[in-house]
N, C-alpha and C. Protein backbone atom coordinates (compact mmCIF):
# COMPACT_ATOMS: atom_id res chain seq x y z
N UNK A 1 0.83 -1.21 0.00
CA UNK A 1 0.00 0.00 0.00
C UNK A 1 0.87 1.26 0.00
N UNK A 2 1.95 1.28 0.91
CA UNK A 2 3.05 2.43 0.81
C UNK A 2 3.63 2.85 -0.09
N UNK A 3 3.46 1.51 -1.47
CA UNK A 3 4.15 1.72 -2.51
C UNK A 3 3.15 2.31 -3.44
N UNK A 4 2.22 1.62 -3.76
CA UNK A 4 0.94 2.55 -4.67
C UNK A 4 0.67 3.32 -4.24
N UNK A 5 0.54 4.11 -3.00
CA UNK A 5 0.00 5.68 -3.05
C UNK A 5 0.89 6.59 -3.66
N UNK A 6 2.33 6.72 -3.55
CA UNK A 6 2.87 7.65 -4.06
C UNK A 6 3.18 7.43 -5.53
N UNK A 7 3.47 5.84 -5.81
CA UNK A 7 2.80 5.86 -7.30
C UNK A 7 1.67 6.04 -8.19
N UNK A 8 0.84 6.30 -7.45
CA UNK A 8 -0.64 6.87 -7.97
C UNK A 8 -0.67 8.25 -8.14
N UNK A 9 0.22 9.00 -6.84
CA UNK A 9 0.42 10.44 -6.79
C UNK A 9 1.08 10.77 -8.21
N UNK A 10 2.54 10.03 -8.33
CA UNK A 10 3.48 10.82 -9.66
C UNK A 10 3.04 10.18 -11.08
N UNK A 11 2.05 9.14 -10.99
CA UNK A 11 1.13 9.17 -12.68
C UNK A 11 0.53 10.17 -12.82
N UNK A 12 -0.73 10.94 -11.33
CA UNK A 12 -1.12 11.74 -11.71
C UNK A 12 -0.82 12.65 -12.09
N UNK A 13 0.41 13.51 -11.35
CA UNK A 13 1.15 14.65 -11.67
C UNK A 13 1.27 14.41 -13.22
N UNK A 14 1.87 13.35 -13.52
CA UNK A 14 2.61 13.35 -15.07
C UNK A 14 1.31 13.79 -16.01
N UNK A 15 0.17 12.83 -15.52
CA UNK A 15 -0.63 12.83 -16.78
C UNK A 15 -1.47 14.46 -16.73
N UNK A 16 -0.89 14.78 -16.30
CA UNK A 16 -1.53 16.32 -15.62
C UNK A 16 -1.03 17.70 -15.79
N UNK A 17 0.59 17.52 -15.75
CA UNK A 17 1.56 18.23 -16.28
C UNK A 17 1.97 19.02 -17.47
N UNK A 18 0.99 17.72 -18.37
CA UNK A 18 1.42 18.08 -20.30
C UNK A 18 0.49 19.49 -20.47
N UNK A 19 -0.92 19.65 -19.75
CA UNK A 19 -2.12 20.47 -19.72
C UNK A 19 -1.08 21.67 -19.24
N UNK A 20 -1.06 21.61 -18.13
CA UNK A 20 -0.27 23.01 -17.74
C UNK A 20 0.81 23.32 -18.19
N UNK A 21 1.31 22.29 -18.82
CA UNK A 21 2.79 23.34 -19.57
C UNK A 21 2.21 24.43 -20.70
N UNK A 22 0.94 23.55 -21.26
CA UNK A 22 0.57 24.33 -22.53
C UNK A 22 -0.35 25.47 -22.05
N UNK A 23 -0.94 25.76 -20.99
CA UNK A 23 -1.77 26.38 -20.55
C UNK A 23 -0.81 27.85 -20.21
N UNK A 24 0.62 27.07 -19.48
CA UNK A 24 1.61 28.19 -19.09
C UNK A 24 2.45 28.86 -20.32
N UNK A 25 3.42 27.96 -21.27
CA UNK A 25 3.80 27.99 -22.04
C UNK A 25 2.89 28.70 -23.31
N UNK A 26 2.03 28.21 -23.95
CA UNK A 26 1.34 28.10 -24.93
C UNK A 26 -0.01 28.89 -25.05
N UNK A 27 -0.19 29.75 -23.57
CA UNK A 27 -1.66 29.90 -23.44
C UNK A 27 -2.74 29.42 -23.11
N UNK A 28 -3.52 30.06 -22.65
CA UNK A 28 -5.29 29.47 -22.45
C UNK A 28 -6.42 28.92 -23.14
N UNK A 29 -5.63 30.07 -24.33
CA UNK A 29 -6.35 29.46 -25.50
C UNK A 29 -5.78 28.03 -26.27
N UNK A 30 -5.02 27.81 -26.18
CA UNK A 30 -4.16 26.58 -26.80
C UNK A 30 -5.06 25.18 -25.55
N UNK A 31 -5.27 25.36 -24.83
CA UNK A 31 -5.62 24.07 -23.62
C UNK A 31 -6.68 23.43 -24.15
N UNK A 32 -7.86 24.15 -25.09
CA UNK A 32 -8.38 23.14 -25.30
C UNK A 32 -8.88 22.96 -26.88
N UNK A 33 -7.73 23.35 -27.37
CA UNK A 33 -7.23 22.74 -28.81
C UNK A 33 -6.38 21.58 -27.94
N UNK A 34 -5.35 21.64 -27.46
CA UNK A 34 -4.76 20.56 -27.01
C UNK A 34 -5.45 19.59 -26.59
N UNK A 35 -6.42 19.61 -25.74
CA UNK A 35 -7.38 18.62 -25.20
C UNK A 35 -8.09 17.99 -26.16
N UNK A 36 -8.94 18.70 -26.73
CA UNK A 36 -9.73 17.95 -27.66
C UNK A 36 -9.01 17.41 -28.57
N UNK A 37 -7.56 17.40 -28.73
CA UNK A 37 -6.65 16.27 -29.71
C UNK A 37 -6.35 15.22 -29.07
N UNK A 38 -6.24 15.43 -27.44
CA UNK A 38 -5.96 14.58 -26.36
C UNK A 38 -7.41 13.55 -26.48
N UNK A 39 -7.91 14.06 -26.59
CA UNK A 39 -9.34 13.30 -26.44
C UNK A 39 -9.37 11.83 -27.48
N UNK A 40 -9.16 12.69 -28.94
CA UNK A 40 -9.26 12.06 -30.01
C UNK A 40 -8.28 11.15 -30.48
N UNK A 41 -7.27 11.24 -29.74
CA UNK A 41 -6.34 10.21 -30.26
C UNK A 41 -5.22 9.25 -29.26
N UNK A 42 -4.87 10.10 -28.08
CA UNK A 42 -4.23 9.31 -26.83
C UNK A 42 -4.70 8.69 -25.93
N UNK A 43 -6.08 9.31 -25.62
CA UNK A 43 -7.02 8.89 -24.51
C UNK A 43 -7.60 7.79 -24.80
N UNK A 44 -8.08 7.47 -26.04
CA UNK A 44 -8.86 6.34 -26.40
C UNK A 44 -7.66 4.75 -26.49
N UNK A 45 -6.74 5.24 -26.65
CA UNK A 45 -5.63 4.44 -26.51
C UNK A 45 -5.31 3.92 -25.31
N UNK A 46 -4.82 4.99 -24.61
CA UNK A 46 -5.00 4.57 -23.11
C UNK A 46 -5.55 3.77 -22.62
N UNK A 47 -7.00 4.09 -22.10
CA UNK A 47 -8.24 3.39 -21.78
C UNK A 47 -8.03 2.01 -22.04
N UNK A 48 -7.64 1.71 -23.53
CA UNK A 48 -7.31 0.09 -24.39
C UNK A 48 -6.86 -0.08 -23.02
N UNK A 49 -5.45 0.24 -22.88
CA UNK A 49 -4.42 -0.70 -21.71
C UNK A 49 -5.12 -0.90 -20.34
N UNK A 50 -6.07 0.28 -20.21
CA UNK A 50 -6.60 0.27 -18.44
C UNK A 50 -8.12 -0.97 -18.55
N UNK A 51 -8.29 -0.84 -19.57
CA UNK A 51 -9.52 -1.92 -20.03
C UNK A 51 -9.06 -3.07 -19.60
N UNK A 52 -8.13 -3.87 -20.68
CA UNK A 52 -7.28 -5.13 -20.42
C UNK A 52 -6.95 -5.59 -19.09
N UNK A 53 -6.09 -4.07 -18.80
CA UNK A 53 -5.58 -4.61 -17.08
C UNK A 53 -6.90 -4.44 -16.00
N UNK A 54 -7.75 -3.91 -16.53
CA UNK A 54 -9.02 -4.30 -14.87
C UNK A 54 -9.16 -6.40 -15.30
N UNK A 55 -9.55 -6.39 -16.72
CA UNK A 55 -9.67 -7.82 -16.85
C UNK A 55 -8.79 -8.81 -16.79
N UNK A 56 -7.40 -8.66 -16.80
CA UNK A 56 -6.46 -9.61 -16.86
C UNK A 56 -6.05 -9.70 -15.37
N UNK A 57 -6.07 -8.52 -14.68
CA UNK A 57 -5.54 -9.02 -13.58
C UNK A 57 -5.75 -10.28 -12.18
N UNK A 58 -7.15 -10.50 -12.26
CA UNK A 58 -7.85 -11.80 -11.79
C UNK A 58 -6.93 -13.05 -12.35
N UNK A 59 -6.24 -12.88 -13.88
CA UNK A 59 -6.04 -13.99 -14.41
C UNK A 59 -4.26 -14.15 -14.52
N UNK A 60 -3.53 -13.08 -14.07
CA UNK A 60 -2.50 -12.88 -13.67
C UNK A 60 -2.42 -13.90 -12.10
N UNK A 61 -3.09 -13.22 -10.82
CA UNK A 61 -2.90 -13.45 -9.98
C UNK A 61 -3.05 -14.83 -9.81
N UNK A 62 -4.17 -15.15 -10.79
CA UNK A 62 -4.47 -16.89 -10.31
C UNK A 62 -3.05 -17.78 -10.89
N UNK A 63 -2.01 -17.31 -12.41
CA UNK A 63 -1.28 -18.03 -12.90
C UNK A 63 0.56 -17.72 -12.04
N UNK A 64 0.11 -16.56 -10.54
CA UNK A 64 1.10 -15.83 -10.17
C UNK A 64 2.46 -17.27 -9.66
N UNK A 65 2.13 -18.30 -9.53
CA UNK A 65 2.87 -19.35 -8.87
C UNK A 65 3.60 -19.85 -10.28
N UNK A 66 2.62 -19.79 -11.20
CA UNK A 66 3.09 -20.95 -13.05
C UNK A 66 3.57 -19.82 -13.43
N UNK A 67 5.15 -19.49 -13.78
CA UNK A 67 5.38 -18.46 -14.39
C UNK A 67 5.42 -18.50 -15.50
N UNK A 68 5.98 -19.63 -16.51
CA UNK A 68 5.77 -20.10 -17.48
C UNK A 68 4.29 -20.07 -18.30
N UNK A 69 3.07 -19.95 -17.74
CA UNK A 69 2.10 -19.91 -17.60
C UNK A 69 1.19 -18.66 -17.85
N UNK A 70 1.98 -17.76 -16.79
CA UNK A 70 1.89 -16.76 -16.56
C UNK A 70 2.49 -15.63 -18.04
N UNK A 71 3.65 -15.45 -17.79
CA UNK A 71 4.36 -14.92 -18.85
C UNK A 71 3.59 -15.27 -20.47
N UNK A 72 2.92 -16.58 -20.79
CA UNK A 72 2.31 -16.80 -21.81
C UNK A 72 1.01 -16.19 -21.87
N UNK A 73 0.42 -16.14 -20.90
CA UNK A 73 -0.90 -15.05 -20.95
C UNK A 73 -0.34 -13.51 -21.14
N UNK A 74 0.53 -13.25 -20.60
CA UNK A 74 1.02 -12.07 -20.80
C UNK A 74 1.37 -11.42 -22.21
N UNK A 75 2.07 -12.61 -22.97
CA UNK A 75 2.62 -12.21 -24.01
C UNK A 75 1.08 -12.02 -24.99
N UNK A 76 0.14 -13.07 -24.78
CA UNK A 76 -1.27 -12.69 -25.64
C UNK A 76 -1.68 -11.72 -25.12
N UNK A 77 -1.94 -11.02 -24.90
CA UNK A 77 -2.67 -9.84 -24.21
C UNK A 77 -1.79 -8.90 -24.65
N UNK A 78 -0.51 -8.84 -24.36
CA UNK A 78 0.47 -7.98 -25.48
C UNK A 78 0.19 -7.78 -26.98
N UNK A 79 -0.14 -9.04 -27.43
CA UNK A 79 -0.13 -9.36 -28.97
C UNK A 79 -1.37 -8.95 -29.30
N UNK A 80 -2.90 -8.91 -28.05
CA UNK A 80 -3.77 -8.46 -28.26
C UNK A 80 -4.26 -6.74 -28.35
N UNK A 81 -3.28 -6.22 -27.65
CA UNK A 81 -3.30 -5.12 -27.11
C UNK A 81 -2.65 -3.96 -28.33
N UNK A 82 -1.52 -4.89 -29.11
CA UNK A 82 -0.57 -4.32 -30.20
C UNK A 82 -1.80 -4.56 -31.15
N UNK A 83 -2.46 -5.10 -31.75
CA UNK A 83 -3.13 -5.44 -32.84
C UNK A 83 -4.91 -4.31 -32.51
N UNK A 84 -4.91 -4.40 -31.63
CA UNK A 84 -6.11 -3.64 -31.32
C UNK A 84 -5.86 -2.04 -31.42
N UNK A 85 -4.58 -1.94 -31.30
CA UNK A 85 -4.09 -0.35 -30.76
C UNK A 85 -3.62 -0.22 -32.20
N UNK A 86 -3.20 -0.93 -33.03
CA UNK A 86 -2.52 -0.45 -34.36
C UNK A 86 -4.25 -0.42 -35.19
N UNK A 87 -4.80 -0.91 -35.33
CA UNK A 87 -6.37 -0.71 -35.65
C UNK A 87 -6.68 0.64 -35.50
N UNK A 88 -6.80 0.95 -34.23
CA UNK A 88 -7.21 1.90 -33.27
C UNK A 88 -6.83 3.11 -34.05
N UNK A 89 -5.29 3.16 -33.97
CA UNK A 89 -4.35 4.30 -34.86
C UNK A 89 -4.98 4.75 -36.33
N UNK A 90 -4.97 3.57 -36.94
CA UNK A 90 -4.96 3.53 -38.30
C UNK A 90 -6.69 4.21 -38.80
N UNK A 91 -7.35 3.91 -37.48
CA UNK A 91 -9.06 4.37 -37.53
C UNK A 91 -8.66 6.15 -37.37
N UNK A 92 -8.21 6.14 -36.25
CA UNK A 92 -7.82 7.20 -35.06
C UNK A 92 -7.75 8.25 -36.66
N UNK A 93 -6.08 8.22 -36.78
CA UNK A 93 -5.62 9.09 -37.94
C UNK A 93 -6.67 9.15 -39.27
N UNK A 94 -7.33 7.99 -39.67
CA UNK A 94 -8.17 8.39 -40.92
C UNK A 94 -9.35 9.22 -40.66
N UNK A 95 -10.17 9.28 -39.53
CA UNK A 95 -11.05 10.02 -39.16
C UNK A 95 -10.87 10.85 -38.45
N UNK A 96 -8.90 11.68 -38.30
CA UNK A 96 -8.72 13.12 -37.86
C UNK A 96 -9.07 14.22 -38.78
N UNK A 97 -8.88 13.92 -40.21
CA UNK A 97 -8.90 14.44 -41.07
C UNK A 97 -10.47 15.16 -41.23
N UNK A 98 -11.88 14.17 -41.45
CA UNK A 98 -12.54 14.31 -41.19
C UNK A 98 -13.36 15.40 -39.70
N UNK A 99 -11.94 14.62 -38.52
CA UNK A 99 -12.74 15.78 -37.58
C UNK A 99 -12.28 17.47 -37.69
N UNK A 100 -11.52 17.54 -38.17
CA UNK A 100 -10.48 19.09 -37.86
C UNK A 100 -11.35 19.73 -39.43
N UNK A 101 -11.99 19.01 -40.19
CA UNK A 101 -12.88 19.70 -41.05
C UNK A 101 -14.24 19.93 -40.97
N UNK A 102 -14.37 19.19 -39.69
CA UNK A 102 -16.16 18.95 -38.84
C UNK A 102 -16.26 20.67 -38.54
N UNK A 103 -14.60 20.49 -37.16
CA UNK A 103 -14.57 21.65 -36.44
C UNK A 103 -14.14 23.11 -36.89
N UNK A 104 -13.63 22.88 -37.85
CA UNK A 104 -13.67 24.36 -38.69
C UNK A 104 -12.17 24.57 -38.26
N UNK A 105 -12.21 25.81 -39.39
CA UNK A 105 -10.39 26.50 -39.79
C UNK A 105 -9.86 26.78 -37.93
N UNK A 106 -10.69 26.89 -36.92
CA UNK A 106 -10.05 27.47 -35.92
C UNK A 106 -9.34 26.09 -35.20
N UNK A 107 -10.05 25.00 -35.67
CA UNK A 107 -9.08 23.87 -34.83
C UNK A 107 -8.00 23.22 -35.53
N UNK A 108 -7.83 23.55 -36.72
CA UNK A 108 -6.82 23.35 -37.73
C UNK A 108 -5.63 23.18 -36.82
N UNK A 109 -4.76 23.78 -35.71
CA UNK A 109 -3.96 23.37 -34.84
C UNK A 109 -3.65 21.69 -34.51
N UNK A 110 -4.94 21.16 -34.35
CA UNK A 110 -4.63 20.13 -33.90
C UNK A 110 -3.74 18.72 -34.89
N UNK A 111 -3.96 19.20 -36.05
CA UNK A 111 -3.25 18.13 -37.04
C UNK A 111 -1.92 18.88 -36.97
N UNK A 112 -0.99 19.66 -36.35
CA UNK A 112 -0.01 19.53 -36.41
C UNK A 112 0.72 18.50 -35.18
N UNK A 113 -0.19 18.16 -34.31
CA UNK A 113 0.47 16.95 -33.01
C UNK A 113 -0.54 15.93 -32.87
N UNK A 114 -1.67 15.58 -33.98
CA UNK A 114 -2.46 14.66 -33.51
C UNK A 114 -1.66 13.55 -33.86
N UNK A 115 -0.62 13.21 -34.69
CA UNK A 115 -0.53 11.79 -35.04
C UNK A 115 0.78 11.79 -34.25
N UNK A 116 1.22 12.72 -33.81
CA UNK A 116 2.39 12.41 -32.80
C UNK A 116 1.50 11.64 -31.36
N UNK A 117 0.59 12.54 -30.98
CA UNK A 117 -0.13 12.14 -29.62
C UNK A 117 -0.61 10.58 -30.48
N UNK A 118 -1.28 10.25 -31.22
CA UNK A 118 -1.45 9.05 -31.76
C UNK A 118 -0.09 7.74 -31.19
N UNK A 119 0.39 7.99 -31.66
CA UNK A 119 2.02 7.23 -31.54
C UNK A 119 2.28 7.19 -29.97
N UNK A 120 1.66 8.27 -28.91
CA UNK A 120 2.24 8.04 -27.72
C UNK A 120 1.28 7.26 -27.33
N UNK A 121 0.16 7.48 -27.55
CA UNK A 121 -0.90 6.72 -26.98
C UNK A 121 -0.76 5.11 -27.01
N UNK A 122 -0.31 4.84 -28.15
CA UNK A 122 -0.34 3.28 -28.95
C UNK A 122 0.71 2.98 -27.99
N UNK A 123 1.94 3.58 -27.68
CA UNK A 123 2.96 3.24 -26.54
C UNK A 123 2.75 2.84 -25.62
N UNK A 124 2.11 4.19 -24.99
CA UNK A 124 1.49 3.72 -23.63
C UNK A 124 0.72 2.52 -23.49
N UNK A 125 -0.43 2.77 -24.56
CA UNK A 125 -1.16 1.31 -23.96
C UNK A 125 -0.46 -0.02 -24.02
N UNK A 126 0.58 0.01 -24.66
CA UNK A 126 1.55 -1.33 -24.53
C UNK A 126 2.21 -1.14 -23.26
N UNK A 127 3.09 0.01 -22.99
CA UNK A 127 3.63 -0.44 -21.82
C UNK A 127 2.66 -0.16 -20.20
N UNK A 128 1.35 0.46 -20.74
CA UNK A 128 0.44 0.22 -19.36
C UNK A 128 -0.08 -1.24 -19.26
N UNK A 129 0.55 -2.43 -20.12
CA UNK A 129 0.16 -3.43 -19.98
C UNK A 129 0.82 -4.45 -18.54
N UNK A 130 2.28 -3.84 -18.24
CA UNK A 130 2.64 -3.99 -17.15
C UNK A 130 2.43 -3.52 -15.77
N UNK A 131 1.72 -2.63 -15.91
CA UNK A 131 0.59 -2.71 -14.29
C UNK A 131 0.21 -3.77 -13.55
N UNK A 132 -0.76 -4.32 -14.43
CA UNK A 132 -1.45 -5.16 -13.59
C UNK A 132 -0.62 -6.86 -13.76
N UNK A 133 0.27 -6.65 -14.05
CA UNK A 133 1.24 -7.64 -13.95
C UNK A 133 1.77 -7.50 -12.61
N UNK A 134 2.59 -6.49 -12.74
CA UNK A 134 3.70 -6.41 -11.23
C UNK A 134 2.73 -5.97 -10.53
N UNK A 135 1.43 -6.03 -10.75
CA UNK A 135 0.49 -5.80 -9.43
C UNK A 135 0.09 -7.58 -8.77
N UNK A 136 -0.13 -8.05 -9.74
CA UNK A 136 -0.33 -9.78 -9.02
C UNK A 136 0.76 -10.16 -8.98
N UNK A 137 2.00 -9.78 -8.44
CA UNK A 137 3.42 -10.18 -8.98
C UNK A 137 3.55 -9.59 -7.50
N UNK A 138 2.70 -8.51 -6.80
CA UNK A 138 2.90 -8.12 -5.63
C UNK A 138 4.50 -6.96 -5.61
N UNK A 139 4.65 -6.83 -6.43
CA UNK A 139 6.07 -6.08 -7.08
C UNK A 139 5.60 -4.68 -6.90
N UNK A 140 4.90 -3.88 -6.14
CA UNK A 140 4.83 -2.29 -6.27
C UNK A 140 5.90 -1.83 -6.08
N UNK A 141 7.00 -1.86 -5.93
CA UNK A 141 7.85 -1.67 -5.08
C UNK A 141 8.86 -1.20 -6.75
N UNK A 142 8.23 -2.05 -7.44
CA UNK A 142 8.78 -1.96 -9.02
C UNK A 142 8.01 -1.12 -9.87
N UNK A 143 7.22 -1.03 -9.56
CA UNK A 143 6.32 -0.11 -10.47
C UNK A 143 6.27 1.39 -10.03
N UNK A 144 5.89 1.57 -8.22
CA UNK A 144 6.66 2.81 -7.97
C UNK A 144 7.99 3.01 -8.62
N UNK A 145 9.00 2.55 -8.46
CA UNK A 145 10.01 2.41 -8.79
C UNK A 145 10.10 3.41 -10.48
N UNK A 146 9.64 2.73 -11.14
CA UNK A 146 9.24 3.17 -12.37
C UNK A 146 8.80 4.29 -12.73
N UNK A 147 7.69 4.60 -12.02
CA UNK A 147 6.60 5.94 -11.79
C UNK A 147 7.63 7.13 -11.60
N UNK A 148 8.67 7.09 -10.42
CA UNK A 148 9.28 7.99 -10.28
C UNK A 148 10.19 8.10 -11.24
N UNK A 149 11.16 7.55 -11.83
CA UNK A 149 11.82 7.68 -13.28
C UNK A 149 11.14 8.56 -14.45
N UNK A 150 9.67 7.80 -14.43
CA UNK A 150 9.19 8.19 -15.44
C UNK A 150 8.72 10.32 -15.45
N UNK A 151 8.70 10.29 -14.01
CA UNK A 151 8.13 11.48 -13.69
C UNK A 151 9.15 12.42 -13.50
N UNK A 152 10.47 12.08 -13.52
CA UNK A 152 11.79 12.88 -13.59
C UNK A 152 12.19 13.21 -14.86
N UNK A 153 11.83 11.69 -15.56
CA UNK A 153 11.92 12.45 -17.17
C UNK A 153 11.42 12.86 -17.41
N UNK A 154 9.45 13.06 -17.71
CA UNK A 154 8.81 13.06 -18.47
C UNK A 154 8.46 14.71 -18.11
N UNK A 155 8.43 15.63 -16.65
CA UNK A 155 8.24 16.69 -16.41
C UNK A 155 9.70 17.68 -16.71
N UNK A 156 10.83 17.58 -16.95
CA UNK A 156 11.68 18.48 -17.94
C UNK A 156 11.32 18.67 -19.20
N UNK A 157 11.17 17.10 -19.97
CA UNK A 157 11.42 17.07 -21.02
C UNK A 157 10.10 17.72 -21.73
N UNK A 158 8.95 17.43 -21.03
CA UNK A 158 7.60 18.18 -21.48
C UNK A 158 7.87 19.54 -21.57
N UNK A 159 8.56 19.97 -20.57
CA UNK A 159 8.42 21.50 -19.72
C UNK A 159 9.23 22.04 -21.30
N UNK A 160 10.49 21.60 -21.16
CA UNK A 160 11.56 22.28 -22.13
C UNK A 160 10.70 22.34 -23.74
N UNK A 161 10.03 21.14 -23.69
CA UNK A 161 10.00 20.57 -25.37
C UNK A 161 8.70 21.92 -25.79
N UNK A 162 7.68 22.31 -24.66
CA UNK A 162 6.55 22.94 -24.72
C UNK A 162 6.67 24.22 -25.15
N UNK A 163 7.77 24.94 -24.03
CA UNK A 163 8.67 26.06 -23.68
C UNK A 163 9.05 26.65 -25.50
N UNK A 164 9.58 25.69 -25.72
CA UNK A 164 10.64 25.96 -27.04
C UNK A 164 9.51 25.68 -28.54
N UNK A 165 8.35 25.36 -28.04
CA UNK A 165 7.56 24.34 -29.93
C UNK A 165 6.29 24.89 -29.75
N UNK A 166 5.78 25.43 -28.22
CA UNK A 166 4.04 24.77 -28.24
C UNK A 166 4.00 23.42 -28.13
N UNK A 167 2.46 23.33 -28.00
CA UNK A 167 1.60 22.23 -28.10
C UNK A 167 2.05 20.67 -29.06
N UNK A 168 3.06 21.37 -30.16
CA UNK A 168 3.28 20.53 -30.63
C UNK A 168 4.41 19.98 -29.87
N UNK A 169 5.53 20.76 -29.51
CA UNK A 169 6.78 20.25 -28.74
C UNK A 169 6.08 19.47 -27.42
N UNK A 170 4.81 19.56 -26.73
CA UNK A 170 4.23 18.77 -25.80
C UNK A 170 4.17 17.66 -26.32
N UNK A 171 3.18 17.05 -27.06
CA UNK A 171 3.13 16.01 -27.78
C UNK A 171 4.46 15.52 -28.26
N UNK A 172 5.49 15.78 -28.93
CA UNK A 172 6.44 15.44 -28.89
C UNK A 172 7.35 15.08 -27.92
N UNK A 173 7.42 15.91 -26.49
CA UNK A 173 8.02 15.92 -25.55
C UNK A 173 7.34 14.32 -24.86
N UNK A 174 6.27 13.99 -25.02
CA UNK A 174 5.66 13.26 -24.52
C UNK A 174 5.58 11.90 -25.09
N UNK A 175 5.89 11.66 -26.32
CA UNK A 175 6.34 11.02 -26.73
C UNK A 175 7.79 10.32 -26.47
N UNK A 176 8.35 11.15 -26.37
CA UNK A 176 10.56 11.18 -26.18
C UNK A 176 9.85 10.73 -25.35
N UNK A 177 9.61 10.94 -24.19
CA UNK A 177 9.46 10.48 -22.49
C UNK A 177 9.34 8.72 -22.53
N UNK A 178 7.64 8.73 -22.99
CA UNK A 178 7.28 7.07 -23.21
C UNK A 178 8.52 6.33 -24.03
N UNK A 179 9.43 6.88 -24.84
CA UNK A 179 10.24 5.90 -25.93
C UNK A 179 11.58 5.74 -24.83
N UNK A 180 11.70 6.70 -23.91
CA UNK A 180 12.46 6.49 -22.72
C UNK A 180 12.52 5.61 -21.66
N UNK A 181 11.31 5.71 -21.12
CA UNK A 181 10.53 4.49 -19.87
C UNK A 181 10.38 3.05 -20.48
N UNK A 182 9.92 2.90 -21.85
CA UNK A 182 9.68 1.59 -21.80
C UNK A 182 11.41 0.71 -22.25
N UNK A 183 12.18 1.38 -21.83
CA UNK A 183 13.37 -0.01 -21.99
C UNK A 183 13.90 0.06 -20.45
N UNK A 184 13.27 1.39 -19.98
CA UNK A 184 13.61 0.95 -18.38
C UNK A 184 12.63 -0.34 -17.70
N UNK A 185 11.52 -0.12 -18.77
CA UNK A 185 10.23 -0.75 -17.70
C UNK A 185 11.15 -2.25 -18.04
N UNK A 186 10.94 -2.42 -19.66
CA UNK A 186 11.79 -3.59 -20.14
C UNK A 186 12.58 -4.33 -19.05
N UNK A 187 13.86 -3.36 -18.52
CA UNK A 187 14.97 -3.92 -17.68
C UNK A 187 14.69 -4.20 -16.28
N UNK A 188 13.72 -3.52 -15.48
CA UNK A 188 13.16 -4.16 -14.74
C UNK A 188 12.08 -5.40 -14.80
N UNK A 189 11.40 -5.87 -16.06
CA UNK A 189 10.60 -6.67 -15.78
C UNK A 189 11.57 -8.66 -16.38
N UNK A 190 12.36 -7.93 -16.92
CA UNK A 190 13.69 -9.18 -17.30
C UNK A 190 14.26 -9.43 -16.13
N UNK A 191 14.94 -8.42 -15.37
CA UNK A 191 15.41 -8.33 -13.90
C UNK A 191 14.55 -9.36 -13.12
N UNK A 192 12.84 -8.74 -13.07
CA UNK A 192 12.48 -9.79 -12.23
C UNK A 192 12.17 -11.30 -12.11
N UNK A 193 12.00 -11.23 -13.55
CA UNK A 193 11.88 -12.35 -13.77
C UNK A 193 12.53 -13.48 -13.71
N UNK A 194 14.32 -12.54 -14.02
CA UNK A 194 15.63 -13.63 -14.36
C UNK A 194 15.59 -14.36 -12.41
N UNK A 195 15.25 -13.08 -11.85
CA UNK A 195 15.46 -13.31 -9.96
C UNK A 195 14.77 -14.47 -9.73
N UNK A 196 13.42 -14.62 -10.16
CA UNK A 196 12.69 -15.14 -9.85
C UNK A 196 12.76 -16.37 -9.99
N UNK A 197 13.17 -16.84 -11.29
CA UNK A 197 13.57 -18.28 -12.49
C UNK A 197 14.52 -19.04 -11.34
N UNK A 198 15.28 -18.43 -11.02
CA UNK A 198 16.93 -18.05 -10.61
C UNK A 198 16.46 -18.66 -8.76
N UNK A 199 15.84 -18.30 -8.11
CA UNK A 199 15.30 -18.73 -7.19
C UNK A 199 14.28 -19.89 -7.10
């Protein structure tokens, strides 16, 4: 429990952060051009990974002893998660076009970072697939672990990338971040595993 609260604290900050850089950086008016691109193309991505992990995790915990077992459910749900999210994209981006001509010349902004935010989203929901892993794995300890990394990188590199581009350097900045975390997440979840085999 000591370990998920303050990892619950620095997701939120992060996922919270990208808004106010652009709000500070970029203006008031920029927040919800930014959002409503947020809406349309990262968020729905997301969700994919938080979907999966409310359902897989029952089926994690029960295979938590068979690792062999385990790790094979894992890898489908990966393979399910990649194939659903590249769909997702490929929908996502063909019907941006369509929306930024729904909403008229003033939201025209948003196709300069929607298919970047696209690309982070599809990330994330792959590497939010390890949640509810090192959660029946009883491993918070690894996932905090993570959270804070992620939140050391991901609040410069937003801040600077926003600072210097706009809205678009957010989305970009936010991107760099996720292409950062997931070979850390990588090296911790090989780590635990090799421990584990190994014991």
């Amino acid at each position: 429990m000591r370990s998920i609260i303050p990892m619950n604290i620095l997701n939120f900050a992060v996922n919270q952060y990208d808004v106010l850089f652009v709000g500070r950086f970029s203006g008031p008016s920029m927040v919800g051009i930014y959002q409503l691109g947020q809406k349309f193309s990262s968020v729905p991505l997301i969700e994919l990974s938080d979907i999966f992990g409310k359902v897989t995790f029952p089926i994690y915990t029960k295979f938590a002893e068979d690792r062999v077992r385990l790790l094979n459910a894992y890898m489908r749900i990966v393979l399910s998660v990649l194939i659903i999210g590249f769909i997702g994209v490929v929908f996502l981006f063909t019907a941006s076009s369509y929306l930024i001509r729904f909403l008229g010349p003033s939201w025209s902004g948003i196709s300069s970072f929607f298919p970047v935010l696209l690309a982070y989203g599809f990330l994330m929901s792959l590497w939010g697939t390890t949640g509810s892993l090192f959660l029946s794995l009883s491993a918070q300890v690894i996932l905090a672990r993570i959270a804070f990394i992620r939140f050391l990188l991901t609040i410069p590199i937003v801040g600077a990338a926003t600072y210097l581009y706009g809205i678009t350097g957010t989305a970009w900045g936010l991107l760099l971040s996720i292409l950062m975390v997931i070979p850390i997440t990588v090296y911790y979840f090989l780590r635990f595993f090799h421990r584990k085999n190994k014991g």
